[in-house]
PDB file of N, CA and C in Angstrom:
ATOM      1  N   UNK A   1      10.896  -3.495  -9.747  1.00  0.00           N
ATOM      2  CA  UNK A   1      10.721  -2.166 -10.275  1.00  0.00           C
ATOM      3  C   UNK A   1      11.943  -1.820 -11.131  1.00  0.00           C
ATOM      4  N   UNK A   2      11.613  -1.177 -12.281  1.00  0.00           N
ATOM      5  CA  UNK A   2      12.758  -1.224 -13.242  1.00  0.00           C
ATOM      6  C   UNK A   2      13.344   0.199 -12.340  1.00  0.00           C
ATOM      7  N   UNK A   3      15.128   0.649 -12.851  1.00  0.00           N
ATOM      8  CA  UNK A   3      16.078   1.268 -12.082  1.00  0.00           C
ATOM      9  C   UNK A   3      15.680   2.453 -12.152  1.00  0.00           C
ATOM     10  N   UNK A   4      14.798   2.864 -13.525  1.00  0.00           N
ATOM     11  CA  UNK A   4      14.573   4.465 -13.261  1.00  0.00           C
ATOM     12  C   UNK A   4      13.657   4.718 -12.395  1.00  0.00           C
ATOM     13  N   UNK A   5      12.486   3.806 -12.776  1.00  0.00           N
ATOM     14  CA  UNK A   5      11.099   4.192 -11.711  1.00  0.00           C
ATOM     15  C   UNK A   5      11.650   4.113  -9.958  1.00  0.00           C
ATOM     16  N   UNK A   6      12.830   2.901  -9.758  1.00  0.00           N
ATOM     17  CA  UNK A   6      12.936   3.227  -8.778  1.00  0.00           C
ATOM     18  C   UNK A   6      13.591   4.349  -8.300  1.00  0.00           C
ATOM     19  N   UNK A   7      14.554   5.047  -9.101  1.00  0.00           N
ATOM     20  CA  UNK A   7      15.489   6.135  -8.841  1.00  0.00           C
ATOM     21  C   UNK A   7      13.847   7.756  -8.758  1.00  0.00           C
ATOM     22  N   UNK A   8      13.545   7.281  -9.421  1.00  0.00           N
ATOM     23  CA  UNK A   8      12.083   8.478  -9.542  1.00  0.00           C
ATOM     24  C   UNK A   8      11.468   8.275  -8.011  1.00  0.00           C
ATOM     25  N   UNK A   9      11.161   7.038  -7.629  1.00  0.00           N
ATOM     26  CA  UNK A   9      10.476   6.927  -6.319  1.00  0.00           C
ATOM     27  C   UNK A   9      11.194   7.497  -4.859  1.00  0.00           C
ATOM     28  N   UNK A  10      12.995   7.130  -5.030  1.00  0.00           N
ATOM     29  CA  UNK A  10      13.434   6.979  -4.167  1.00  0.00           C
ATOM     30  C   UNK A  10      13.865   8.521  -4.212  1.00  0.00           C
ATOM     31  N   UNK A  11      13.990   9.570  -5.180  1.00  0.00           N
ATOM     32  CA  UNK A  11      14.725  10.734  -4.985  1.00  0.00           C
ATOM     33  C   UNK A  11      13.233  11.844  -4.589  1.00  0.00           C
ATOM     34  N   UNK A  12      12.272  11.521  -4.793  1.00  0.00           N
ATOM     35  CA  UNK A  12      10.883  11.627  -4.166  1.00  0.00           C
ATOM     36  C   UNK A  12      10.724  12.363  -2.413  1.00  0.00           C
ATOM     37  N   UNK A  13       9.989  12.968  -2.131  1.00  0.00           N
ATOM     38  CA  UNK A  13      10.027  13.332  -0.878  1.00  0.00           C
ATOM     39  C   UNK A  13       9.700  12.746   0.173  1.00  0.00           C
ATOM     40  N   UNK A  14       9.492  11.977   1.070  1.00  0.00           N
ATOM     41  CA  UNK A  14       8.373  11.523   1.444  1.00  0.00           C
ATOM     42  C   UNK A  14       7.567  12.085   2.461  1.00  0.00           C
ATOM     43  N   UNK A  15       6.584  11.770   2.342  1.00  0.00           N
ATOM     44  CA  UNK A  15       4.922  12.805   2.598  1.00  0.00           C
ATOM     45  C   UNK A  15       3.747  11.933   3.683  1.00  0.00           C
ATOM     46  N   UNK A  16       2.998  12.238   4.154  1.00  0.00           N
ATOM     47  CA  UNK A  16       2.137  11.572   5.316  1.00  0.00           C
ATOM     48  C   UNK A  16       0.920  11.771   4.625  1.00  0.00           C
ATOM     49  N   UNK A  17       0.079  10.868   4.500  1.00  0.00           N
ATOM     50  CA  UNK A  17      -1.623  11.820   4.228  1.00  0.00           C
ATOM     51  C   UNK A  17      -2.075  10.304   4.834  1.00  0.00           C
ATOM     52  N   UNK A  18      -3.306  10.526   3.972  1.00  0.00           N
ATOM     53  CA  UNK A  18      -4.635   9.212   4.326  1.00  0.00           C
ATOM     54  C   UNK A  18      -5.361   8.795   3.071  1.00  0.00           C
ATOM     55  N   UNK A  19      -5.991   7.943   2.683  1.00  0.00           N
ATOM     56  CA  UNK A  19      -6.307   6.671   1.886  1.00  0.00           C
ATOM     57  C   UNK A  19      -7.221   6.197   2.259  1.00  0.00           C
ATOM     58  N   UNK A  20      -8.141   5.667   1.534  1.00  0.00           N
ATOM     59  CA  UNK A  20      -9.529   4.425   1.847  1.00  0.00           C
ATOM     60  C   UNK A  20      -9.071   3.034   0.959  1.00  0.00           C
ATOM     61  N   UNK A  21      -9.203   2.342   1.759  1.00  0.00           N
ATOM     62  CA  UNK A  21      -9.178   0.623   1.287  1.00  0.00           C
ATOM     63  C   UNK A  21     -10.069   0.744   0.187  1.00  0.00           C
ATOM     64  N   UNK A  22      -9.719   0.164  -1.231  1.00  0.00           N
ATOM     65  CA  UNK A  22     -10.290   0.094  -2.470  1.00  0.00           C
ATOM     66  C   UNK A  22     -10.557  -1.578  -2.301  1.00  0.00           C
ATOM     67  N   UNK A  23      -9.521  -1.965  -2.325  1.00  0.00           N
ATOM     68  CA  UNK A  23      -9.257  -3.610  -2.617  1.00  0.00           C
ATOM     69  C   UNK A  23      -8.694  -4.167  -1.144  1.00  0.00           C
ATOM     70  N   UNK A  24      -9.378  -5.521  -0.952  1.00  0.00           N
ATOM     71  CA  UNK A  24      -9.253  -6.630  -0.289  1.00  0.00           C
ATOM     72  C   UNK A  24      -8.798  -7.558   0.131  1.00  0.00           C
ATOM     73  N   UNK A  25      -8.716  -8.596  -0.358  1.00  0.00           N
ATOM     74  CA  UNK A  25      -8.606  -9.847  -0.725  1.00  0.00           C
ATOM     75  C   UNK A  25      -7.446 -10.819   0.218  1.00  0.00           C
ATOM     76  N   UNK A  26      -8.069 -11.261   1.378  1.00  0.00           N
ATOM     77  CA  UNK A  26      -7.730 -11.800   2.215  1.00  0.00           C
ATOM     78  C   UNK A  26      -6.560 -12.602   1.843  1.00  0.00           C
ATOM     79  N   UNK A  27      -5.571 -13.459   2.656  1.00  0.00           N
ATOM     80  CA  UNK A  27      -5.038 -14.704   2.681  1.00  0.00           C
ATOM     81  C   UNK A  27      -5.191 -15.667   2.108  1.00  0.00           C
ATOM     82  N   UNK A  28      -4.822 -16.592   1.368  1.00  0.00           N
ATOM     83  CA  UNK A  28      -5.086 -17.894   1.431  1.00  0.00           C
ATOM     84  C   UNK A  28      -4.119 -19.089   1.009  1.00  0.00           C
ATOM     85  N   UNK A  29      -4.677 -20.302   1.631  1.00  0.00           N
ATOM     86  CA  UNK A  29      -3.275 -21.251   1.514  1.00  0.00           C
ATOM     87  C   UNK A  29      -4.192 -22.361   0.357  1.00  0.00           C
ATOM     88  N   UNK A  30      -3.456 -22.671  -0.199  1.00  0.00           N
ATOM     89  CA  UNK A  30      -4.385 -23.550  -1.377  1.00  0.00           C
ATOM     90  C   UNK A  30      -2.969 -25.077  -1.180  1.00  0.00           C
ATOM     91  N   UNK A  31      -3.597 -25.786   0.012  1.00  0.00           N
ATOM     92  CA  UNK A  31      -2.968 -26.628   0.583  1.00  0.00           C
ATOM     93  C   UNK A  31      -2.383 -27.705  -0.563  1.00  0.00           C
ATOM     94  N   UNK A  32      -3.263 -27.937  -1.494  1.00  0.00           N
ATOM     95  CA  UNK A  32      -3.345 -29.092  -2.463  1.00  0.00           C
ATOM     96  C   UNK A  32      -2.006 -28.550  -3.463  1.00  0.00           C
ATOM     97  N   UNK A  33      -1.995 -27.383  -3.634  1.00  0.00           N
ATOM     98  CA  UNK A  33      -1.346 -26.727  -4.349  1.00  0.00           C
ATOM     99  C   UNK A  33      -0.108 -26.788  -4.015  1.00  0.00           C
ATOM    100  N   UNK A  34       0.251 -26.642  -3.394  1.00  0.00           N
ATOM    101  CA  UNK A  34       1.582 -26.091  -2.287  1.00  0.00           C
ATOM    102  C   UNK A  34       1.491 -24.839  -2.585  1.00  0.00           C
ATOM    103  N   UNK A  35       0.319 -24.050  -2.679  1.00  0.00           N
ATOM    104  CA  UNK A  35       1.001 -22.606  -2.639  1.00  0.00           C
ATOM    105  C   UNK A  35       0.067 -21.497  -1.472  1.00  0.00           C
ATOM    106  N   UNK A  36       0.740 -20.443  -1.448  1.00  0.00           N
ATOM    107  CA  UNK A  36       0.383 -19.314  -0.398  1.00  0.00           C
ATOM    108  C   UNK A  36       0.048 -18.144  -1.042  1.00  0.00           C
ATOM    109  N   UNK A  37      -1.167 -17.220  -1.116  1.00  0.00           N
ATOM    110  CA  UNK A  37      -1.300 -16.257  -1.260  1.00  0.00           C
ATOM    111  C   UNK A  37      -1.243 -15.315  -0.247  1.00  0.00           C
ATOM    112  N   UNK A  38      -0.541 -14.204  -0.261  1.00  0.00           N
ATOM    113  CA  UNK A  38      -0.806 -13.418   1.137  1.00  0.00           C
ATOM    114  C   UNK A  38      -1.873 -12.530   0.820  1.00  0.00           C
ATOM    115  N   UNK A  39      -1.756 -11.683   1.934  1.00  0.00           N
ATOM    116  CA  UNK A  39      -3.628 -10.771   1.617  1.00  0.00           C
ATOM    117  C   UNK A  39      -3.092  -9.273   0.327  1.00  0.00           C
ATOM    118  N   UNK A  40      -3.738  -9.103   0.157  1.00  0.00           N
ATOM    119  CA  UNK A  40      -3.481  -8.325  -0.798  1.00  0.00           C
ATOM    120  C   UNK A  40      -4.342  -6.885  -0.559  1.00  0.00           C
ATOM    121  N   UNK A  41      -3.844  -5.697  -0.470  1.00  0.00           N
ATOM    122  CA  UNK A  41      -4.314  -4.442  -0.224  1.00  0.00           C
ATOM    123  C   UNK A  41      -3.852  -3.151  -0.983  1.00  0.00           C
ATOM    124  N   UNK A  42      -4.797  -2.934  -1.673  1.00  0.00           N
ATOM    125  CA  UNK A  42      -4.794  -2.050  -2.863  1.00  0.00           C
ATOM    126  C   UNK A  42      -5.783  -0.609  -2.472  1.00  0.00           C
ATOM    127  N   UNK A  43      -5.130   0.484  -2.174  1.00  0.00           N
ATOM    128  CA  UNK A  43      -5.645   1.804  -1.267  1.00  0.00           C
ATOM    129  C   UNK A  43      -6.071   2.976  -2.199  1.00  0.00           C
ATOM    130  N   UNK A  44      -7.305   3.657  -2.131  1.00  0.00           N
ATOM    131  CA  UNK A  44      -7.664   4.765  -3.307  1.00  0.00           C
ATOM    132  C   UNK A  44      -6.652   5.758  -2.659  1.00  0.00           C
ATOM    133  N   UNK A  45      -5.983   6.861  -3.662  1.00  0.00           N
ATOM    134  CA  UNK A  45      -5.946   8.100  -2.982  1.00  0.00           C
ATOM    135  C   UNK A  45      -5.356   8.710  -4.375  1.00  0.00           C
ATOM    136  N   UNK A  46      -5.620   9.724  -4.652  1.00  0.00           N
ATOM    137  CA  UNK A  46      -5.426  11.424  -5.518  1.00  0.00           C
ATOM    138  C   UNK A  46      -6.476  10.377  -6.850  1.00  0.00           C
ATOM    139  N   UNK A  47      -7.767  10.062  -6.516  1.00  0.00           N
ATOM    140  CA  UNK A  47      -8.078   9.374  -7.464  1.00  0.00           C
ATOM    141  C   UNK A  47      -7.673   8.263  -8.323  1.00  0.00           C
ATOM    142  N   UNK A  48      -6.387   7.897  -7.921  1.00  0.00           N
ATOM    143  CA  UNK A  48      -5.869   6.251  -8.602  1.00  0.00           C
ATOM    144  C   UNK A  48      -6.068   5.017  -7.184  1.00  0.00           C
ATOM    145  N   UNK A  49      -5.783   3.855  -8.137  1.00  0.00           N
ATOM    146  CA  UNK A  49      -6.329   2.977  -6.800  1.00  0.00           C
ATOM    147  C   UNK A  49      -4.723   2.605  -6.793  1.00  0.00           C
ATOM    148  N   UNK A  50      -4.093   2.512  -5.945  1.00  0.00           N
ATOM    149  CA  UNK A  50      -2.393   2.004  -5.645  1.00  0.00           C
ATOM    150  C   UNK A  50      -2.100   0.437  -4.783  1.00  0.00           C
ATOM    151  N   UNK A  51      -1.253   0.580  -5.126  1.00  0.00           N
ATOM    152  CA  UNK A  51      -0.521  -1.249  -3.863  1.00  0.00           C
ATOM    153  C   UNK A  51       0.429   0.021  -3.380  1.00  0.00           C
ATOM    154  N   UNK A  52       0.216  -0.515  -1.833  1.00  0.00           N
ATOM    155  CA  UNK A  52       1.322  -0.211  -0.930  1.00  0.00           C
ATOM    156  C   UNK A  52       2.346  -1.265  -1.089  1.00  0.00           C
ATOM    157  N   UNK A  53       3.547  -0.633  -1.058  1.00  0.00           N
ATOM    158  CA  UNK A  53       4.959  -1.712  -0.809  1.00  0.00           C
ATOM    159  C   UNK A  53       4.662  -2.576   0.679  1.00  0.00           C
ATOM    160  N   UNK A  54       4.682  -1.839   1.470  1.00  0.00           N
ATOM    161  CA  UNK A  54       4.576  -2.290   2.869  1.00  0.00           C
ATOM    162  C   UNK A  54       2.717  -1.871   3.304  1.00  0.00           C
ATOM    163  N   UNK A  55       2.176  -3.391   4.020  1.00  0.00           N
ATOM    164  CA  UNK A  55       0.908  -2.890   4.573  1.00  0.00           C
ATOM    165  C   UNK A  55       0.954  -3.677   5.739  1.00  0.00           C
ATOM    166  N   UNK A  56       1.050  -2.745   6.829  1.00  0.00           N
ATOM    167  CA  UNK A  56       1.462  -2.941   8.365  1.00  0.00           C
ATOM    168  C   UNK A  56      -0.475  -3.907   8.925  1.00  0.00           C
ATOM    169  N   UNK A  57      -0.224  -4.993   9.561  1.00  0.00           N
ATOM    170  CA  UNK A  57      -1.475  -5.627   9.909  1.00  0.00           C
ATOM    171  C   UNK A  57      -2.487  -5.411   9.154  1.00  0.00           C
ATOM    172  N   UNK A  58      -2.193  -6.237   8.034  1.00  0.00           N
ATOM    173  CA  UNK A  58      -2.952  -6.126   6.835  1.00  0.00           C
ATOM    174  C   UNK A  58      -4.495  -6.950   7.589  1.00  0.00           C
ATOM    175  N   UNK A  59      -4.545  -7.618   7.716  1.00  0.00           N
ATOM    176  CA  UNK A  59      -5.582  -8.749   8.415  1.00  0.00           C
ATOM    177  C   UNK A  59      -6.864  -8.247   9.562  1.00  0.00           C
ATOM    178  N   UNK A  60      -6.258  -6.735  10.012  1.00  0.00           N
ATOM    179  CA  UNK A  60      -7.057  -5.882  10.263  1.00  0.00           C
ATOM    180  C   UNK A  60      -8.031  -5.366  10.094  1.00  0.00           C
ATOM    181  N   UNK A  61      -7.412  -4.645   8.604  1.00  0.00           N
ATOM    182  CA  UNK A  61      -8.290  -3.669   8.051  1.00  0.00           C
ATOM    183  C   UNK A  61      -9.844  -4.545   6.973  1.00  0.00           C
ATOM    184  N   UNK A  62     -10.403  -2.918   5.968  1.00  0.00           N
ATOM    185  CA  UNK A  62     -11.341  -3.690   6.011  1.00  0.00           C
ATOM    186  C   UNK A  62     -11.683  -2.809   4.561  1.00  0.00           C
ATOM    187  N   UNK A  63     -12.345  -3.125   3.669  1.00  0.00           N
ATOM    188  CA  UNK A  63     -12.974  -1.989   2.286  1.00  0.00           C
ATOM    189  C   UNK A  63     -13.348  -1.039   2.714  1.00  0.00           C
ATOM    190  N   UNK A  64     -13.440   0.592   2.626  1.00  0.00           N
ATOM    191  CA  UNK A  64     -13.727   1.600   2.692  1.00  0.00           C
ATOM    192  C   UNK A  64     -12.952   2.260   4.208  1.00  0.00           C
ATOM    193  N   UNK A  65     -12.205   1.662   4.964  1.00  0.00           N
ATOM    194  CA  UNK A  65     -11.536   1.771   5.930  1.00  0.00           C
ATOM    195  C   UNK A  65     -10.402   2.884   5.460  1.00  0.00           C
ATOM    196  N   UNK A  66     -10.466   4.285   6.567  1.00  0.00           N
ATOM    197  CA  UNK A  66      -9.817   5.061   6.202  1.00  0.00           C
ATOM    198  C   UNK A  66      -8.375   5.033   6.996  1.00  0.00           C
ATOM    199  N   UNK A  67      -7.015   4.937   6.005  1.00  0.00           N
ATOM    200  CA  UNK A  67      -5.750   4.385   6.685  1.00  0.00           C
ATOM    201  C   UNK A  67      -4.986   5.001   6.257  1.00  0.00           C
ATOM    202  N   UNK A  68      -3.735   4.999   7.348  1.00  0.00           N
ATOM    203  CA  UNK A  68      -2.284   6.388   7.553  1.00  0.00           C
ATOM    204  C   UNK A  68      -1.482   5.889   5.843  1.00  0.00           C
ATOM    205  N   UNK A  69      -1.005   6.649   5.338  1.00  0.00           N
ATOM    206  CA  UNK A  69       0.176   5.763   4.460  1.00  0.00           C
ATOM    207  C   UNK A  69       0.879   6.834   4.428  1.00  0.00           C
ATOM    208  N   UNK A  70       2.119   6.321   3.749  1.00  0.00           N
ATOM    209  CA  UNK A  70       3.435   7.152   3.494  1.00  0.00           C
ATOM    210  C   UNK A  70       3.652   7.337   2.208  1.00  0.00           C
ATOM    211  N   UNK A  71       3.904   8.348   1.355  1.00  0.00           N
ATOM    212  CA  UNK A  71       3.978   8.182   0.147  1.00  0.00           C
ATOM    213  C   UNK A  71       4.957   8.749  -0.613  1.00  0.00           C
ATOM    214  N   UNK A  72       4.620   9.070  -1.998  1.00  0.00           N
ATOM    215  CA  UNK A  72       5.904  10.274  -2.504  1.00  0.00           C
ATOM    216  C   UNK A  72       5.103  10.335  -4.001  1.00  0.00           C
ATOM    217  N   UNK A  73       5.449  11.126  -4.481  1.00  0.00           N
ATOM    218  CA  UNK A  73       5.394  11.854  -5.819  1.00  0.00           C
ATOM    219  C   UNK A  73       6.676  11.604  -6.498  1.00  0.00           C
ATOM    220  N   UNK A  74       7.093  11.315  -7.420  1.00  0.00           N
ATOM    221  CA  UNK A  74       7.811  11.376  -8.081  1.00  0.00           C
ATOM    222  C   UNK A  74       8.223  12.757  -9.027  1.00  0.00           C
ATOM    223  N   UNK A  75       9.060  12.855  -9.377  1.00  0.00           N
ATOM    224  CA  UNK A  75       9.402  13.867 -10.680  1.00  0.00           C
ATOM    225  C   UNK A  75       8.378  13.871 -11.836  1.00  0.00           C
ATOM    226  N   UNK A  76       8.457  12.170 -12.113  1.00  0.00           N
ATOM    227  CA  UNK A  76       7.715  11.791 -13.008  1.00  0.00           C
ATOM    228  C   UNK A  76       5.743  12.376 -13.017  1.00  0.00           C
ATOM    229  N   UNK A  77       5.789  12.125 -12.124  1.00  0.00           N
ATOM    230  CA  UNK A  77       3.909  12.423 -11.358  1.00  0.00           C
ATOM    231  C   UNK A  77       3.823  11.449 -10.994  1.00  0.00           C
ATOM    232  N   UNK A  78       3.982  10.167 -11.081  1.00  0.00           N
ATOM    233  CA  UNK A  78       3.740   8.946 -10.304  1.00  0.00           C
ATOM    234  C   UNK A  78       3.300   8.842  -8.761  1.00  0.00           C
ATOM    235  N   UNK A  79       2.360   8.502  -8.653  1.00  0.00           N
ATOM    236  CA  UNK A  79       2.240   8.278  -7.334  1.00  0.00           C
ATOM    237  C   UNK A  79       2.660   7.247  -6.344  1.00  0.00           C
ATOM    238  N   UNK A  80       3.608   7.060  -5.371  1.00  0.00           N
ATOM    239  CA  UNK A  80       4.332   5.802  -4.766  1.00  0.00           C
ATOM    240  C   UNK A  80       3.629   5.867  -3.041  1.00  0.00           C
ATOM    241  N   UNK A  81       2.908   4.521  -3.097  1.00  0.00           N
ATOM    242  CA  UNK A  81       2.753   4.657  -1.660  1.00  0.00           C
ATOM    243  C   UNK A  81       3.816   3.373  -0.877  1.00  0.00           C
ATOM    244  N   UNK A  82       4.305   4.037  -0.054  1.00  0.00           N
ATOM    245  CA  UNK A  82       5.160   3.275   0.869  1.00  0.00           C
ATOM    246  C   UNK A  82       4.724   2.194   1.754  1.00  0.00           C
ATOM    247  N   UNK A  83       3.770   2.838   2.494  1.00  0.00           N
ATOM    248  CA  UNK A  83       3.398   2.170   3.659  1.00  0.00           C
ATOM    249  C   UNK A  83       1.607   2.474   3.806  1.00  0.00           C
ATOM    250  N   UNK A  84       0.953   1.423   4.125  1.00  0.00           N
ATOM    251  CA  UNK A  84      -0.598   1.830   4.314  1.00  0.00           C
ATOM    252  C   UNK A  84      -0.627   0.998   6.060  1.00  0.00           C
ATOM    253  N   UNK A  85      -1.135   1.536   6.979  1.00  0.00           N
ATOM    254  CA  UNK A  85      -1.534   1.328   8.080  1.00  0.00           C
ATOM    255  C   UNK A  85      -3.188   1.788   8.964  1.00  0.00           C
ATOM    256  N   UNK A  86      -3.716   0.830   9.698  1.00  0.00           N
ATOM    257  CA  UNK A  86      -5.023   1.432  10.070  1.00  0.00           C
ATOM    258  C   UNK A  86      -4.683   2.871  11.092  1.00  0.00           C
ATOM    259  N   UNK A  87      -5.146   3.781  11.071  1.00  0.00           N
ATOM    260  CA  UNK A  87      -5.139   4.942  11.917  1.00  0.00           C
ATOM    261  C   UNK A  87      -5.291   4.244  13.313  1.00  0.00           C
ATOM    262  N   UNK A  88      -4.110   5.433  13.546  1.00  0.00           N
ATOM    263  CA  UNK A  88      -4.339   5.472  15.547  1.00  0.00           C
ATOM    264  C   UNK A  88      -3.357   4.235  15.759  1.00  0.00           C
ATOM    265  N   UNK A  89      -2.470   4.031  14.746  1.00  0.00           N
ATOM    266  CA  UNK A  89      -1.618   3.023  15.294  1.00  0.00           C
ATOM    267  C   UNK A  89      -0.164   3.639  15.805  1.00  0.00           C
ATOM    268  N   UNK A  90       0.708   3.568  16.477  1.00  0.00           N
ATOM    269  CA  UNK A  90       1.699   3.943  17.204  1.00  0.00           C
ATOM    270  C   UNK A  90       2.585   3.282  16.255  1.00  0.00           C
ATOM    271  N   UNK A  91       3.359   4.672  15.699  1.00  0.00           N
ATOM    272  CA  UNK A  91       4.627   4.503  15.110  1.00  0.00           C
ATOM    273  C   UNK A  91       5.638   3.084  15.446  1.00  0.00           C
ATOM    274  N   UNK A  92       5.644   2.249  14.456  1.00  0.00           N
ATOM    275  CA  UNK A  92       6.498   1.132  14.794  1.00  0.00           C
ATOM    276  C   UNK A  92       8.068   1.891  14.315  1.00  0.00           C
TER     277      UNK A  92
END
């Protein structure tokens, strides 16, 4: 993240709401390859579809699955989500 967007994210408030799973896309190891994809989870909310920085038991969840995240607004309007988690999970 270039230094301003992060200085925009990080001077940001941070805020609690909820999110629906937009995007998917499981794991995978592409052995032949030597390479690793991890799962990838991309969450709707204020009408944009976002990547969480952090997505707590990603392997869980599921498309249209409604989940905790942490977020912030920027100065800018940007929307930053922190953290996406399935509901009803106990604060790590």
């Amino acid at each position: 993240m270039k230094p301003a967007m992060e200085r925009d994210r990080l001077e940001a408030p941070l805020q609690h709401g909820t999110a629906v799973i937009a995007v998917y896309v499981p794991a995978r190891d592409e052995e032949s390859a030597g390479r690793y994809y991890p799962t990838k989870v991309m969450v709707r909310f204020m009408g944009q579809v976002l990547e969480p920085r952090d997505v707590r038991d990603a392997e869980t969840l599921h498309i249209n699955q409604t989940v905790a995240i942490s977020y912030r607004i920027g100065k800018s309007g940007k929307v930053y989500v922190d953290t996406a988690k399935a509901l009803g999970k106990a604060k790590q």
